[in-house]
N, C-alpha and C. Protein backbone atom coordinates (compact mmCIF):
# COMPACT_ATOMS: atom_id res chain seq x y z
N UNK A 1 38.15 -3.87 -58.51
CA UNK A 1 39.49 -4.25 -58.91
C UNK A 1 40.46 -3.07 -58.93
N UNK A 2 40.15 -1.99 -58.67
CA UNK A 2 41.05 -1.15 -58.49
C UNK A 2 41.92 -0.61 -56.87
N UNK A 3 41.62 -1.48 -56.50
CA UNK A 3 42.45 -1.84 -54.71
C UNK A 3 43.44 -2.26 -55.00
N UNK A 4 44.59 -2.18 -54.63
CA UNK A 4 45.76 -2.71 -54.69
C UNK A 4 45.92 -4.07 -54.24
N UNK A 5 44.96 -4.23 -53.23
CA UNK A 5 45.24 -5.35 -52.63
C UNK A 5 44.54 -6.45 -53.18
N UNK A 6 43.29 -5.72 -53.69
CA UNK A 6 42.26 -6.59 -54.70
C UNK A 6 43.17 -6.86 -56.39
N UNK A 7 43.98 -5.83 -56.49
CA UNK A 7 45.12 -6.47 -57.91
C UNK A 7 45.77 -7.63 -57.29
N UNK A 8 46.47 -7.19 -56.21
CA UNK A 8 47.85 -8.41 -55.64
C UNK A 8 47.16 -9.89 -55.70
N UNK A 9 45.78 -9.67 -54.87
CA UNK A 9 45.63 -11.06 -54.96
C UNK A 9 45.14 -11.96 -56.23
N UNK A 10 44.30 -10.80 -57.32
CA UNK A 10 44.24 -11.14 -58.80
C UNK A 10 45.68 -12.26 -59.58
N UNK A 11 46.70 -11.36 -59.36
CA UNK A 11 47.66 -11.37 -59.66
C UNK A 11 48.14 -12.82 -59.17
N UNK A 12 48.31 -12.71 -58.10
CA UNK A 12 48.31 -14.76 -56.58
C UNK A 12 47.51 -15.48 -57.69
N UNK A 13 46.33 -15.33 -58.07
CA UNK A 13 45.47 -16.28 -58.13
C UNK A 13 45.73 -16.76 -59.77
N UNK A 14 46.20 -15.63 -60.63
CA UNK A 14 46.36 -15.93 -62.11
C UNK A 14 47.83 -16.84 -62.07
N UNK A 15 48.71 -16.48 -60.91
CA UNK A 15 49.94 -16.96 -60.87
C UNK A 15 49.67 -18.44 -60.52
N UNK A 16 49.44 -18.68 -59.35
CA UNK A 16 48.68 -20.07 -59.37
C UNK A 16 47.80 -21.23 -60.32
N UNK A 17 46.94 -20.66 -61.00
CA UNK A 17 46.83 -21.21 -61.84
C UNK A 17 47.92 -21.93 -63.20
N UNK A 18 48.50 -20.67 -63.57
CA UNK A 18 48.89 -20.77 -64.50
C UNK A 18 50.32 -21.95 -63.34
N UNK A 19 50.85 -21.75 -62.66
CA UNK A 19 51.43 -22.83 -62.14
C UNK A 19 51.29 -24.28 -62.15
N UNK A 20 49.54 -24.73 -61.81
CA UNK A 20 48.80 -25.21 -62.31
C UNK A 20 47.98 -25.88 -63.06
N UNK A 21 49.08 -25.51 -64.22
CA UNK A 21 48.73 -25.67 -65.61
C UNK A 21 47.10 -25.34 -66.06
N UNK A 22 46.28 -24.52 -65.49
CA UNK A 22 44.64 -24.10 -65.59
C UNK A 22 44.52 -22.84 -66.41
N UNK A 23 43.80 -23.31 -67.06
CA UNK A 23 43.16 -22.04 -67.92
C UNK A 23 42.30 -20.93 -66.86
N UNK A 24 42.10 -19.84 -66.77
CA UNK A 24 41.20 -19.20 -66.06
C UNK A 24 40.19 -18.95 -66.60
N UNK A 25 39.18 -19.35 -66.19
CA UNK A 25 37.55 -19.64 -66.69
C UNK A 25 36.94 -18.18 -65.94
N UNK A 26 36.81 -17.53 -66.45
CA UNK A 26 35.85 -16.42 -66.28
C UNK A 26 34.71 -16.16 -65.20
N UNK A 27 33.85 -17.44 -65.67
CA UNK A 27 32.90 -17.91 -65.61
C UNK A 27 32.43 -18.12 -63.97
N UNK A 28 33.64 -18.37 -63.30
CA UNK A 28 34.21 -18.95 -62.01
C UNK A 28 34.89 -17.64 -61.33
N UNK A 29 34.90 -16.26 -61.92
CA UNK A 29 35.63 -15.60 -60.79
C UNK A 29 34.36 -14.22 -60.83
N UNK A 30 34.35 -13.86 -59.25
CA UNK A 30 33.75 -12.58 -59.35
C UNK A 30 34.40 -11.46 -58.97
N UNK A 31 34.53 -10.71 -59.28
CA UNK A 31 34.87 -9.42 -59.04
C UNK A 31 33.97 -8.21 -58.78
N UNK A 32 34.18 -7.65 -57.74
CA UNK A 32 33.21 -7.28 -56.98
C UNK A 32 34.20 -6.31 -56.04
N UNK A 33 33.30 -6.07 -55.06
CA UNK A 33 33.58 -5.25 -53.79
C UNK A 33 34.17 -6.12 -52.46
N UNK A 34 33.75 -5.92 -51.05
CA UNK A 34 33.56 -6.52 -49.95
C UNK A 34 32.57 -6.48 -49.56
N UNK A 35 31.65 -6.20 -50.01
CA UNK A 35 30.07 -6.12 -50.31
C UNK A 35 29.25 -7.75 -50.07
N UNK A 36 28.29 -7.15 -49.11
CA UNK A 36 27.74 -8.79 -48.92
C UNK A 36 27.37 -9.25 -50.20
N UNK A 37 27.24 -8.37 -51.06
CA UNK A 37 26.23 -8.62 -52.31
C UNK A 37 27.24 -9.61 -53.22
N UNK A 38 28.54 -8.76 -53.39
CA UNK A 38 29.53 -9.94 -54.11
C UNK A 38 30.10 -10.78 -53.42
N UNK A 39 29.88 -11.58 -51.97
CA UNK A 39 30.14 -12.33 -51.17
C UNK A 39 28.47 -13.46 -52.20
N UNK A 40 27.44 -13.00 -52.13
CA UNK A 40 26.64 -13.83 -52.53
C UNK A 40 26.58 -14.50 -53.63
N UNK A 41 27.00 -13.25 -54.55
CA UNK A 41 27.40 -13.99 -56.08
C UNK A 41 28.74 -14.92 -56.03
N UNK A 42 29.45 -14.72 -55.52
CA UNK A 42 30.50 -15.78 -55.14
C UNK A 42 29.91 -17.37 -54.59
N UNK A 43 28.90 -16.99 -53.59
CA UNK A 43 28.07 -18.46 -53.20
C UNK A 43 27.59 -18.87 -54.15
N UNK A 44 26.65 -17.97 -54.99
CA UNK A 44 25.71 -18.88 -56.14
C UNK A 44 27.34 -19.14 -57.38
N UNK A 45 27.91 -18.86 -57.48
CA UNK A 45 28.34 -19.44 -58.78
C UNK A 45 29.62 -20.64 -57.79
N UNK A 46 29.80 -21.18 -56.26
CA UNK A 46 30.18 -21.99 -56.05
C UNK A 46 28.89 -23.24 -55.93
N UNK A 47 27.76 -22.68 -55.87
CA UNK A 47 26.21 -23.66 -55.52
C UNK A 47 25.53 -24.30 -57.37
N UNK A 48 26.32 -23.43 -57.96
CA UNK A 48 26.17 -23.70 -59.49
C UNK A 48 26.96 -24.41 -60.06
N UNK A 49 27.94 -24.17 -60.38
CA UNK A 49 28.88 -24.81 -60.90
C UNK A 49 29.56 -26.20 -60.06
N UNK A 50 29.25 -27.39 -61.24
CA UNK A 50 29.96 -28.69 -61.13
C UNK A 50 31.47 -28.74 -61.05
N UNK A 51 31.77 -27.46 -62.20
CA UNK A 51 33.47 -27.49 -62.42
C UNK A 51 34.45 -27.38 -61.37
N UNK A 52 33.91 -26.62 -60.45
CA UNK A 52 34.86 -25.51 -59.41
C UNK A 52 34.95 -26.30 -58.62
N UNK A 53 36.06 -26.64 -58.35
CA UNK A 53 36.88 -27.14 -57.12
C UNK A 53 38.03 -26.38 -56.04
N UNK A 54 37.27 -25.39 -55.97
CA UNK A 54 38.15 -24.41 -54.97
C UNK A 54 37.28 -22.86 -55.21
N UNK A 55 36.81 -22.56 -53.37
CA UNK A 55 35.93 -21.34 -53.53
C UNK A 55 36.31 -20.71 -52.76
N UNK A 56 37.68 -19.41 -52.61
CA UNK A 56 38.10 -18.76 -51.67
C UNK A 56 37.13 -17.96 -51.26
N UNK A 57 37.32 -17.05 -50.17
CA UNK A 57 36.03 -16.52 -49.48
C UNK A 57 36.87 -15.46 -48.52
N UNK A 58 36.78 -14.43 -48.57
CA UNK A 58 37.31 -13.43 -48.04
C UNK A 58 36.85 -12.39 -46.80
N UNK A 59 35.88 -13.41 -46.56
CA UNK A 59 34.93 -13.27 -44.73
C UNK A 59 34.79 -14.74 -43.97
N UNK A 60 34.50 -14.40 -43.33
CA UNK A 60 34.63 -16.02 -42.02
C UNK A 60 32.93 -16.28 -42.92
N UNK A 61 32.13 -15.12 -42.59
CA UNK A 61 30.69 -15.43 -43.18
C UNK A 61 30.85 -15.76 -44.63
N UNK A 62 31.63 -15.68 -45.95
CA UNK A 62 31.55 -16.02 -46.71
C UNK A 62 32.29 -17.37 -47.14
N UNK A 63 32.74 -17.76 -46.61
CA UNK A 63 33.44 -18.79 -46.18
C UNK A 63 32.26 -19.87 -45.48
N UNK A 64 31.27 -19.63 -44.64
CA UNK A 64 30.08 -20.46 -44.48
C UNK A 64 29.15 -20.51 -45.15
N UNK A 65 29.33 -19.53 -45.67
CA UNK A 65 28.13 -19.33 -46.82
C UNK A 65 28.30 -20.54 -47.88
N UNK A 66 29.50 -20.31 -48.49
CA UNK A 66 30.22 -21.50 -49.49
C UNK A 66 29.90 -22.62 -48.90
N UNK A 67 30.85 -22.98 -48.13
CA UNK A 67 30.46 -24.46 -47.56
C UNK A 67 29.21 -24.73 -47.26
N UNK A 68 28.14 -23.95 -46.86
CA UNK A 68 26.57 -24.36 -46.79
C UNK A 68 26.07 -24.50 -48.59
N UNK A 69 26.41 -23.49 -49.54
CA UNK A 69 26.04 -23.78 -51.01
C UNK A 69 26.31 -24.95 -51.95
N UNK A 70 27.55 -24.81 -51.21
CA UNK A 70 28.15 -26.27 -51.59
C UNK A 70 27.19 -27.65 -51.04
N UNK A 71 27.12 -27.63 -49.86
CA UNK A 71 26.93 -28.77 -49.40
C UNK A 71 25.39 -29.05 -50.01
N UNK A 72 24.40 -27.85 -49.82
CA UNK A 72 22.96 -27.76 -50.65
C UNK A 72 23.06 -28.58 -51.73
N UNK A 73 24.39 -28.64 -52.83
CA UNK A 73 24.21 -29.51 -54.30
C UNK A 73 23.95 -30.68 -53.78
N UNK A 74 24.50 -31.37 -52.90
CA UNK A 74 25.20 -32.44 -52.90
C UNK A 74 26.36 -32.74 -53.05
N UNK A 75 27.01 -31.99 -53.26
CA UNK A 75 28.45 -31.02 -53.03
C UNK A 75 29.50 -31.75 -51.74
N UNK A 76 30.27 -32.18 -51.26
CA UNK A 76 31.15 -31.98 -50.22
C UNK A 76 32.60 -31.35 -50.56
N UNK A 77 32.94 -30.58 -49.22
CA UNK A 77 33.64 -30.06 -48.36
C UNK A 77 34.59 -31.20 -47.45
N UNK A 78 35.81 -31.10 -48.19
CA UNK A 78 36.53 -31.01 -49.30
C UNK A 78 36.76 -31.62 -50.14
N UNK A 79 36.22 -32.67 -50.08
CA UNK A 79 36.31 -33.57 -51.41
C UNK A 79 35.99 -33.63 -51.98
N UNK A 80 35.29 -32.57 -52.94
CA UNK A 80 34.79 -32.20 -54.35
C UNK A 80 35.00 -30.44 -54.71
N UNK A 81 34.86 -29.87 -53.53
CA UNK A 81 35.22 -28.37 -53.54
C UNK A 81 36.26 -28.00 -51.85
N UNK A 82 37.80 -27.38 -52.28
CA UNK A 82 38.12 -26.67 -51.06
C UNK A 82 37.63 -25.43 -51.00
N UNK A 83 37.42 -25.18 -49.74
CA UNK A 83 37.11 -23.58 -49.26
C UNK A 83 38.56 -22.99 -48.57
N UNK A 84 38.98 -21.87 -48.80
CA UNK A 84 40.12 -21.00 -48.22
C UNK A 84 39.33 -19.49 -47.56
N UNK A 85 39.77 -18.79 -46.76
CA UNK A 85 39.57 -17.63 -46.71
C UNK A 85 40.63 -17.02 -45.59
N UNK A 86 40.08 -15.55 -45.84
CA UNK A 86 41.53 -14.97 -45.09
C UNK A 86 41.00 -14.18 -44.17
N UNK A 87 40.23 -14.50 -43.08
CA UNK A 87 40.31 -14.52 -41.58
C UNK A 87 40.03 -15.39 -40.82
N UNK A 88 40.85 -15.07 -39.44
CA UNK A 88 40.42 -15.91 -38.68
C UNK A 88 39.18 -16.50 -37.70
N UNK A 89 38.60 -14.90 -37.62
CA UNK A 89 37.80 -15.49 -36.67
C UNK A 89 36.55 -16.32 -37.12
N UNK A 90 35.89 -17.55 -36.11
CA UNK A 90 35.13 -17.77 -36.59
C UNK A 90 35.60 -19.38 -37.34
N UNK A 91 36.50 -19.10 -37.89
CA UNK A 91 36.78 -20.57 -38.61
C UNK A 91 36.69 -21.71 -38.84
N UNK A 92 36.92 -22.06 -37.01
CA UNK A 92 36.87 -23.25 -36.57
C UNK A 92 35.39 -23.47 -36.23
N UNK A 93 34.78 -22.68 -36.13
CA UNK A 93 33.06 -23.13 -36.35
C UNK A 93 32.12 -23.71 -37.16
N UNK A 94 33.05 -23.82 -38.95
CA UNK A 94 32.54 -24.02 -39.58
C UNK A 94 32.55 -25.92 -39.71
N UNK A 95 31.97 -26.25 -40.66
CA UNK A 95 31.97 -27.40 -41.11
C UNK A 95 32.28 -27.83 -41.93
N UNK A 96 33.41 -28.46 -42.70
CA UNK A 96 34.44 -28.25 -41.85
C UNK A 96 34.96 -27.55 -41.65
N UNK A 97 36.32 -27.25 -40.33
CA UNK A 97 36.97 -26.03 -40.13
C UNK A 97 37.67 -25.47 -41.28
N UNK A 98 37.66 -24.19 -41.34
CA UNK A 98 38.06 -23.62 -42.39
C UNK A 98 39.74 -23.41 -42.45
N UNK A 99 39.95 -23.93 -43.28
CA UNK A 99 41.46 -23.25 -43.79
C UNK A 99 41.59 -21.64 -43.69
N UNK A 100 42.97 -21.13 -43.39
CA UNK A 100 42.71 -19.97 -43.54
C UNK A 100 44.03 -19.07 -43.84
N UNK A 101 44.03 -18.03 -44.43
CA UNK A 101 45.18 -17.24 -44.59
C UNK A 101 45.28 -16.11 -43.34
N UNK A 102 45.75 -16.61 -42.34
CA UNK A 102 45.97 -15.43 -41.17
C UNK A 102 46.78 -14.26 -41.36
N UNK A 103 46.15 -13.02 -41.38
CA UNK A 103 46.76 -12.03 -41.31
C UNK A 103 47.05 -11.10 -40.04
N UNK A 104 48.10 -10.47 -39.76
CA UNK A 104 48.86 -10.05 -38.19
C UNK A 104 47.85 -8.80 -38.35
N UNK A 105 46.85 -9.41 -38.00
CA UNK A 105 46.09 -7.60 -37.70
C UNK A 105 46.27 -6.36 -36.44
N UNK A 106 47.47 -6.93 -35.52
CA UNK A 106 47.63 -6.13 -34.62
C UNK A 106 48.69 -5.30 -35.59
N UNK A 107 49.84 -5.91 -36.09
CA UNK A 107 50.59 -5.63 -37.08
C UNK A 107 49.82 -4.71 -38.11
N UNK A 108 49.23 -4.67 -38.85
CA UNK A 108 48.44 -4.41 -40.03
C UNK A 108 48.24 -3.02 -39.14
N UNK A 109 47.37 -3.21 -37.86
CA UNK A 109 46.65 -1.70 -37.50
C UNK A 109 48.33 -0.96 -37.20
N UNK A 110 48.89 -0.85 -36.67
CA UNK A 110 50.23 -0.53 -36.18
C UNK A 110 50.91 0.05 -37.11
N UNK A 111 51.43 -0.45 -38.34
CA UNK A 111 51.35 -0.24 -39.67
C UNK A 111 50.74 0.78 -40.19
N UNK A 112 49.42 0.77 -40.02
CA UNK A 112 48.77 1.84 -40.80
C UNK A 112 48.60 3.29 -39.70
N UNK A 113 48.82 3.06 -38.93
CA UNK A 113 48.41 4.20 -37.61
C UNK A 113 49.93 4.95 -38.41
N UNK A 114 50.92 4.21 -37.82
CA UNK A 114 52.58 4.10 -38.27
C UNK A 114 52.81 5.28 -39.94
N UNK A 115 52.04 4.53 -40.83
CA UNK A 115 51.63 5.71 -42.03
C UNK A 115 50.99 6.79 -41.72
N UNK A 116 50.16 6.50 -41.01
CA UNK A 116 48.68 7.92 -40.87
C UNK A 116 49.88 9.03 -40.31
N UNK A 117 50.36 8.94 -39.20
CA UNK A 117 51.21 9.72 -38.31
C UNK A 117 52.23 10.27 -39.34
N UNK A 118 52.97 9.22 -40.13
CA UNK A 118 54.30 9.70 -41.21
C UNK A 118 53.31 10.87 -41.94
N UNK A 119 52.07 10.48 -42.87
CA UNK A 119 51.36 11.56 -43.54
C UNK A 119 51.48 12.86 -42.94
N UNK A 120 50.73 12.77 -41.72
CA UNK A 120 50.34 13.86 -40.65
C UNK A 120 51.41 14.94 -40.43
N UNK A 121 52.54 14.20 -40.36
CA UNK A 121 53.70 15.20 -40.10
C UNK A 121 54.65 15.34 -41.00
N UNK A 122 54.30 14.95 -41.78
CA UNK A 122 55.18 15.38 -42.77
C UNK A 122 53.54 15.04 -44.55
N UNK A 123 53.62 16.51 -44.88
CA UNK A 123 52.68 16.04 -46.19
C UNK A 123 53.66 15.84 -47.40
N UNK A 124 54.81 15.82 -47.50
CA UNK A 124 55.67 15.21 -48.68
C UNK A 124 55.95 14.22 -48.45
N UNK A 125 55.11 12.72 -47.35
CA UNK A 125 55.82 11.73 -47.55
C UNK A 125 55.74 10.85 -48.61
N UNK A 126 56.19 10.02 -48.98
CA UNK A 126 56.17 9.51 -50.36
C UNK A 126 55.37 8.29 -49.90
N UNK A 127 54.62 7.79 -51.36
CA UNK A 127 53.59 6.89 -50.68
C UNK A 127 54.37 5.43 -50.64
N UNK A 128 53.69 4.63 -49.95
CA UNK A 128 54.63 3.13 -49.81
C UNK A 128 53.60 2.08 -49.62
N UNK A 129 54.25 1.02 -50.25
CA UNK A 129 53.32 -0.10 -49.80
C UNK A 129 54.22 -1.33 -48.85
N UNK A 130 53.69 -1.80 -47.96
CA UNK A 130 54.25 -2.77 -47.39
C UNK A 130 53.33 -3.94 -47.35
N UNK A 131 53.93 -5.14 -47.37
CA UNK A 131 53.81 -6.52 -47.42
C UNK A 131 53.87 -7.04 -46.18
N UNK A 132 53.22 -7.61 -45.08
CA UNK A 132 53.21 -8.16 -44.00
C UNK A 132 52.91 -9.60 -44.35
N UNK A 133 53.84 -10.20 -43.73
CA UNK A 133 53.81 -12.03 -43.78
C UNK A 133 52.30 -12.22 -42.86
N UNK A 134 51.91 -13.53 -43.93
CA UNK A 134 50.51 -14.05 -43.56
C UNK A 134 50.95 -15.31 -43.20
N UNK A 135 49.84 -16.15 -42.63
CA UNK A 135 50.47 -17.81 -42.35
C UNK A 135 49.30 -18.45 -42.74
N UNK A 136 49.42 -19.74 -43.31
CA UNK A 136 48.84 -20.77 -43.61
C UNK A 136 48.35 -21.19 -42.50
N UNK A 137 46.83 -21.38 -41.77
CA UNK A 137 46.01 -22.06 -40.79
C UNK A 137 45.86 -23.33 -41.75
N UNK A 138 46.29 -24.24 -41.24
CA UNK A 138 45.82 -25.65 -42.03
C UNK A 138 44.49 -26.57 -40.98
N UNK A 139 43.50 -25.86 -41.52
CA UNK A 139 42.14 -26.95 -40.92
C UNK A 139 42.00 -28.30 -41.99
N UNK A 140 40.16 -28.17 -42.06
CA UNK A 140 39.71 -29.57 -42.73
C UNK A 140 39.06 -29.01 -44.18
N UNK A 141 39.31 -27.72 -44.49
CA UNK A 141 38.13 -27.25 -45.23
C UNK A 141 38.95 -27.18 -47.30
N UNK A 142 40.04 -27.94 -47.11
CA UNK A 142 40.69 -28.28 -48.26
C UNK A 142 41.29 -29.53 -48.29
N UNK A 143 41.23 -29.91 -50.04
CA UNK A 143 41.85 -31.33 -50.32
C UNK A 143 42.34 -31.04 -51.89
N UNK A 144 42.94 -31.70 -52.19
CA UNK A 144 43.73 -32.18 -53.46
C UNK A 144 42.75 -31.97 -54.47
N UNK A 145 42.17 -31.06 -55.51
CA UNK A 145 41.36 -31.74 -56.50
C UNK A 145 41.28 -32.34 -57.04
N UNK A 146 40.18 -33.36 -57.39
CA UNK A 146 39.36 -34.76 -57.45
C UNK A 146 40.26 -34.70 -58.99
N UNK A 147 40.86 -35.82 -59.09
CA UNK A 147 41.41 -36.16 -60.09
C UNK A 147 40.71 -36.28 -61.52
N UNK A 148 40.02 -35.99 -61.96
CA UNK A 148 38.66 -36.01 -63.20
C UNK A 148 38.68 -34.50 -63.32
N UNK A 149 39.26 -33.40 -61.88
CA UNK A 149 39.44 -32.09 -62.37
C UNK A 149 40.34 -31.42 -62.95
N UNK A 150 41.51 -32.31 -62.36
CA UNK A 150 42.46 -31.81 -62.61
C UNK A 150 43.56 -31.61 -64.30
């Protein structure tokens, strides 16, 4: 949790809720690395838990992973749990296709080369963060939560 980018989206996700009107259950979030290892604990506590109706996934592979843990309960995809994640590739392979948050990774590398070079030639540059627009992929791999959750 000390990534910036791992705060921002903390931050998305507490905002949402609380939009939401949802308490944030603990219980239901992991915090972790990009580590296959906290990609797994993310599967078992979507393959565990009855409550959770929404298991973002922040790899194409963790994102199948879910939807296979899920489906193991007796579980469906999406009509008892949505899956989100934020790449593309791979997506549409899953079962169902995955929703997804697309990010401009030609943009993103360009961007950061774009910083590396500002650093390089100049060491007083001041540090910056930039925000690059993402887009909503709308597949099959989300639905409305089941009204008894909500």
């Amino acid at each position: 949790m000390s990534s910036p980018i791992c705060i921002d989206r903390d931050r998305g996700y507490e905002e949402a809720l609380t939009a939401g009107g949802i308490k944030r259950d603990p219980a239901l979030t992991v915090n972790g690395d990009f580590s296959v290892e906290s990609g797994i604990r993310g599967v078992e506590i979507c393959s565990r838990s009855a409550d959770a109706t929404a298991a973002p996934a922040r790899t194409t592979r963790w994102r199948s992973e879910r939807i296979r843990a899920i489906k193991s309960r007796g579980r469906s995809v999406p009509e008892d749990v949505s899956v989100v994640g934020s790449t593309t590739s791979g997506s549409r392979a899953t079962d169902p296709p995955g929703h997804t948050i697309a990010q401009p990774m030609e943009d993103l590398g360009r961007e950061a080369m774009s910083l590396l070079l500002e650093i390089l030639n100049r060491s007083d540059a001041p540090a910056r963060k930039r925000i690059l627009p993402t887009q909503l992929v709308v597949r099959g791999s989300t639905a409305p939560a089941p009204r008894s959750k909500r």
